[in-house]
N, C-alpha and C. Protein backbone atom coordinates (compact mmCIF):
# COMPACT_ATOMS: atom_id res chain seq x y z
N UNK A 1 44.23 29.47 75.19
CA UNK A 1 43.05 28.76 74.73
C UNK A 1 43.36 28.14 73.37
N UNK A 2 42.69 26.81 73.29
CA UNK A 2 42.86 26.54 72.37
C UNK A 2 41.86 26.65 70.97
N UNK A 3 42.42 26.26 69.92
CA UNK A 3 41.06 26.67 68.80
C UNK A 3 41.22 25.21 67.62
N UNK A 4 40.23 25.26 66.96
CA UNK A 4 39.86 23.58 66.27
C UNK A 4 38.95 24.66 65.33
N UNK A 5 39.11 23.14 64.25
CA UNK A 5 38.80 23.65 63.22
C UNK A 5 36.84 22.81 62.80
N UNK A 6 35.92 23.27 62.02
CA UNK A 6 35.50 22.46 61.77
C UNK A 6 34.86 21.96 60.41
N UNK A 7 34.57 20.80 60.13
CA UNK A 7 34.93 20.44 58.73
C UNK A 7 33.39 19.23 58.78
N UNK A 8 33.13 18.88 57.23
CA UNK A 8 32.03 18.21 57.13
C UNK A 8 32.36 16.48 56.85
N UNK A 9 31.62 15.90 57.33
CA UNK A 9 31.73 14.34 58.14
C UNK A 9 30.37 14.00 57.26
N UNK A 10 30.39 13.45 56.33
CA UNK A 10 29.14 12.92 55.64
C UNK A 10 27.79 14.40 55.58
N UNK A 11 26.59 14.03 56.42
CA UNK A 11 26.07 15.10 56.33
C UNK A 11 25.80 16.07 57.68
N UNK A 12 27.08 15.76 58.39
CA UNK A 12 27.16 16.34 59.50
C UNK A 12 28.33 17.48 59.67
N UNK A 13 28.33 18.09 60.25
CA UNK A 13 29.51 19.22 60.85
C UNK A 13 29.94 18.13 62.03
N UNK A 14 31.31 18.28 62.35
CA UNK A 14 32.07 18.01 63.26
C UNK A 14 33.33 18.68 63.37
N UNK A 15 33.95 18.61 64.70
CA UNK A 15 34.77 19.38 65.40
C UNK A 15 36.06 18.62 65.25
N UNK A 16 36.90 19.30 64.73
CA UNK A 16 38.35 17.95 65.39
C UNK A 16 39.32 18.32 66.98
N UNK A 17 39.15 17.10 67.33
CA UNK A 17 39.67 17.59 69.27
C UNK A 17 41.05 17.75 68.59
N UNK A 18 41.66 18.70 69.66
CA UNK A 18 43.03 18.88 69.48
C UNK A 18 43.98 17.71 70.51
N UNK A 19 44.91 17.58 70.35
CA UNK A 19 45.82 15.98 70.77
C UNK A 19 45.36 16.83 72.10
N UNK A 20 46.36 18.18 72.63
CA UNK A 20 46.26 18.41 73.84
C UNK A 20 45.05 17.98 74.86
N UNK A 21 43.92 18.28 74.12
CA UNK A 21 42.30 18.07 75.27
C UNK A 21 41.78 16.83 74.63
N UNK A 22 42.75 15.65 73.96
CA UNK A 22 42.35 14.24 73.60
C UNK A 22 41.32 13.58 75.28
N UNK A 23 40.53 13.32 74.35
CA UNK A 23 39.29 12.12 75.42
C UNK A 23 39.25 10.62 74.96
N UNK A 24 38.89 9.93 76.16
CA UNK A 24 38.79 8.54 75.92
C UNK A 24 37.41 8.29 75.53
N UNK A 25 36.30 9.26 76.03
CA UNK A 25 35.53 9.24 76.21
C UNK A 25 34.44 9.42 74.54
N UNK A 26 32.89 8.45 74.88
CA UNK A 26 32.78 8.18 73.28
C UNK A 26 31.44 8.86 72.68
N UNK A 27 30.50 9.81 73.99
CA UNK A 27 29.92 10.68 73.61
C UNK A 27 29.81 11.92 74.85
N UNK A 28 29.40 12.34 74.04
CA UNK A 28 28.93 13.76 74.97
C UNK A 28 27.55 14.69 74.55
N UNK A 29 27.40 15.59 75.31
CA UNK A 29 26.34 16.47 75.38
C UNK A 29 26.43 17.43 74.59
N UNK A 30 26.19 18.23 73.86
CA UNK A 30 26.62 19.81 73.24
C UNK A 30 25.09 20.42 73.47
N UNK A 31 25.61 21.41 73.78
CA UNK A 31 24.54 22.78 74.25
C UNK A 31 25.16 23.95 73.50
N UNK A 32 24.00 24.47 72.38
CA UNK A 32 24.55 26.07 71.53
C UNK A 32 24.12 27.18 72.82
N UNK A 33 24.95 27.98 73.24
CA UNK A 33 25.06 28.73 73.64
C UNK A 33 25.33 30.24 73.10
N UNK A 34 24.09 31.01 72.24
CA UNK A 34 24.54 32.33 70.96
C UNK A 34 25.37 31.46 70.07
N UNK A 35 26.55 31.97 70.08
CA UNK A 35 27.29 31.73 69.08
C UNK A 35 28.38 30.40 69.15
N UNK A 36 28.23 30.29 70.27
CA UNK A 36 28.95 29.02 70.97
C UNK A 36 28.50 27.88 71.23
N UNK A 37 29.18 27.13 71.85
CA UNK A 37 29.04 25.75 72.34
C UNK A 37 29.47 25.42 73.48
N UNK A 38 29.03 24.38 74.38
CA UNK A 38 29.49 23.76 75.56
C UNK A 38 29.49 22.14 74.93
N UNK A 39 29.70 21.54 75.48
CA UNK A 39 30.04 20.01 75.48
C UNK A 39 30.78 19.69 76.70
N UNK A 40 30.08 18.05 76.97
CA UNK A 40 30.00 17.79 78.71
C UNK A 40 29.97 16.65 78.69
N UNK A 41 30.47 15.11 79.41
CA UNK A 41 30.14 13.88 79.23
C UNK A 41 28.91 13.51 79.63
N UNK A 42 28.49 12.96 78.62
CA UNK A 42 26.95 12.33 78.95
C UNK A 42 26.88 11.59 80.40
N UNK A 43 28.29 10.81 80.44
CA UNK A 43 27.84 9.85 81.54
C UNK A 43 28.15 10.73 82.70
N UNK A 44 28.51 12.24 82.72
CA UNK A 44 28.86 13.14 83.84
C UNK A 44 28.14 14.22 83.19
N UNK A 45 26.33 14.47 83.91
CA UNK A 45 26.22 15.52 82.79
C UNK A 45 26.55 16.82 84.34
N UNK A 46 26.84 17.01 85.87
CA UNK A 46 26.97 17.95 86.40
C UNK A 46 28.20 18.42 86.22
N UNK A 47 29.38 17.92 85.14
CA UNK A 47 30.71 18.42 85.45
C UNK A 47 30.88 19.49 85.23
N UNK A 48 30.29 20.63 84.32
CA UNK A 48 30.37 21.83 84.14
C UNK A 48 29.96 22.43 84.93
N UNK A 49 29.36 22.10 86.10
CA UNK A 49 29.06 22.75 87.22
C UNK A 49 29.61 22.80 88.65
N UNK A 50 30.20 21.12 88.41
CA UNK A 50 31.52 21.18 89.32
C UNK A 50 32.74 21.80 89.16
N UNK A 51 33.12 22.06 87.71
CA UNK A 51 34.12 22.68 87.65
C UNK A 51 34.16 23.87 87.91
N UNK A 52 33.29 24.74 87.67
CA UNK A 52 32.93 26.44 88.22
C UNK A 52 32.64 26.13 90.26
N UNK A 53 32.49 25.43 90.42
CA UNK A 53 32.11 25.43 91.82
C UNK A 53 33.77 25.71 92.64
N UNK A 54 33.57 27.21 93.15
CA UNK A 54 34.99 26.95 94.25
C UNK A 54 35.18 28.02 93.38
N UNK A 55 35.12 28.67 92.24
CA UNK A 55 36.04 29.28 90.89
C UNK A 55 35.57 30.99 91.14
N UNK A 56 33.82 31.09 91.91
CA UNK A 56 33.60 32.85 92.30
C UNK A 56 34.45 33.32 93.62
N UNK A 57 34.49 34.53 93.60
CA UNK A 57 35.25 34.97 94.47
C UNK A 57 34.44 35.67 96.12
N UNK A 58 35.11 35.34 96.75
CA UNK A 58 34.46 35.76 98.01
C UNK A 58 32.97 36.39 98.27
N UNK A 59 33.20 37.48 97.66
CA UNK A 59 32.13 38.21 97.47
C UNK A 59 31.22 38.28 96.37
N UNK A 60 31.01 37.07 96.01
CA UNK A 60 30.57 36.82 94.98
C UNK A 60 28.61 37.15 95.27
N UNK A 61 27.99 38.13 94.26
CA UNK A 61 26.72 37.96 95.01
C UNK A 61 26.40 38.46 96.19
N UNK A 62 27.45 39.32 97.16
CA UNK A 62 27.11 39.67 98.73
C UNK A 62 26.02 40.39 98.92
N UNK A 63 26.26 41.64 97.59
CA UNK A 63 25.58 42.97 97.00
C UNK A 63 24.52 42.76 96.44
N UNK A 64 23.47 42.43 96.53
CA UNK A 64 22.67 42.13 95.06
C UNK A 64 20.96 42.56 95.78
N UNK A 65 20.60 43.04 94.34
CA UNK A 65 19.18 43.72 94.67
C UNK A 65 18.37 43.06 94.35
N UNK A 66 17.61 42.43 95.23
CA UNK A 66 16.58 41.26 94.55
C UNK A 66 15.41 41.77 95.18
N UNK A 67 14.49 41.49 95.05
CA UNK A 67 13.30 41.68 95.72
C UNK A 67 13.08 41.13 96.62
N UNK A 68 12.04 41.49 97.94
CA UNK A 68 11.88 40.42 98.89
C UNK A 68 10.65 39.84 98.41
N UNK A 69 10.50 38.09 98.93
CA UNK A 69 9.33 37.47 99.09
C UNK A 69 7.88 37.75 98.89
N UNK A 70 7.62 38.93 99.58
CA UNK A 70 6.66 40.04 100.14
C UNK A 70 6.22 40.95 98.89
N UNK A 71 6.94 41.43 98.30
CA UNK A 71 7.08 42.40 97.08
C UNK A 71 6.29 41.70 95.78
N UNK A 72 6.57 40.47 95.85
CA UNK A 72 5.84 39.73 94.96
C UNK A 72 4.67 39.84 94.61
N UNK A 73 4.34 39.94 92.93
CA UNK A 73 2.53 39.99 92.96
C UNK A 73 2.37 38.61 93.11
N UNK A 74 0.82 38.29 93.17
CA UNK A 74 -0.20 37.15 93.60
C UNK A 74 0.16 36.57 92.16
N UNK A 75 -0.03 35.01 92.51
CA UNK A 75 -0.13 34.37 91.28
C UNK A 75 -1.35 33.62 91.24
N UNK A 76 -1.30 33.57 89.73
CA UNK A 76 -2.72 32.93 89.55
C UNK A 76 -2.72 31.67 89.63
N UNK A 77 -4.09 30.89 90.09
CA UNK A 77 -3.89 29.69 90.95
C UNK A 77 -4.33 28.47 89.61
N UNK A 78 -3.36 27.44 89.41
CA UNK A 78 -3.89 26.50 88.39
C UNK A 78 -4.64 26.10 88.21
C-alpha cells in the first residue's frame, strides 16, 4: 500500500498522488469515512462498487440471521 503525504494549498488541505496511482482525470468525489477517506471519479461515481463486485467469497452471507418479513413491527402510516 501506498502512503502520501498531506500539505496546505492556499486555504485548503490537499493530498499529493503518488507517480505510481498518477490520474488523467480532473475531479473526483471524496467521502470521510471515521478516520479515512474514499475518492472516486465523479464522471464514474459506481466504480467503487464495481471494483468490490466479484472480490466476496463464495459463501459470502450464506449464514446470516436476519429476521423474516413477518417478524416485523407495524409501521406507522404517513
Amino acid at each position: 500500500m501506498l502512503t502520501t503525504k498531506v500539505f496546505q494549498s492556499g486555504n485548503s488541505q490537499a493530498l499529493r498522488i503518488p507517480k505510481e496511482v498518477r490520474t488523467n482525470r480532473e475531479e473526483f468525489y471524496i467521502q470521510r469515512l471515521g478516520e479515512g477517506y474514499v475518492v472516486f471519479p465523479v464522471d464514474d461515481p459506481w466504480f467503487p462498487l464495481r471494483q468490490t463486485m466479484g472480490t466476496f467469497p463464495q459463501d459470502f452471507l450464506e449464514e446470516r440471521d436476519q429476521p423474516c418479513c413477518d417478524d416485523l413491527p407495524e409501521r406507522e402510516e404517513l
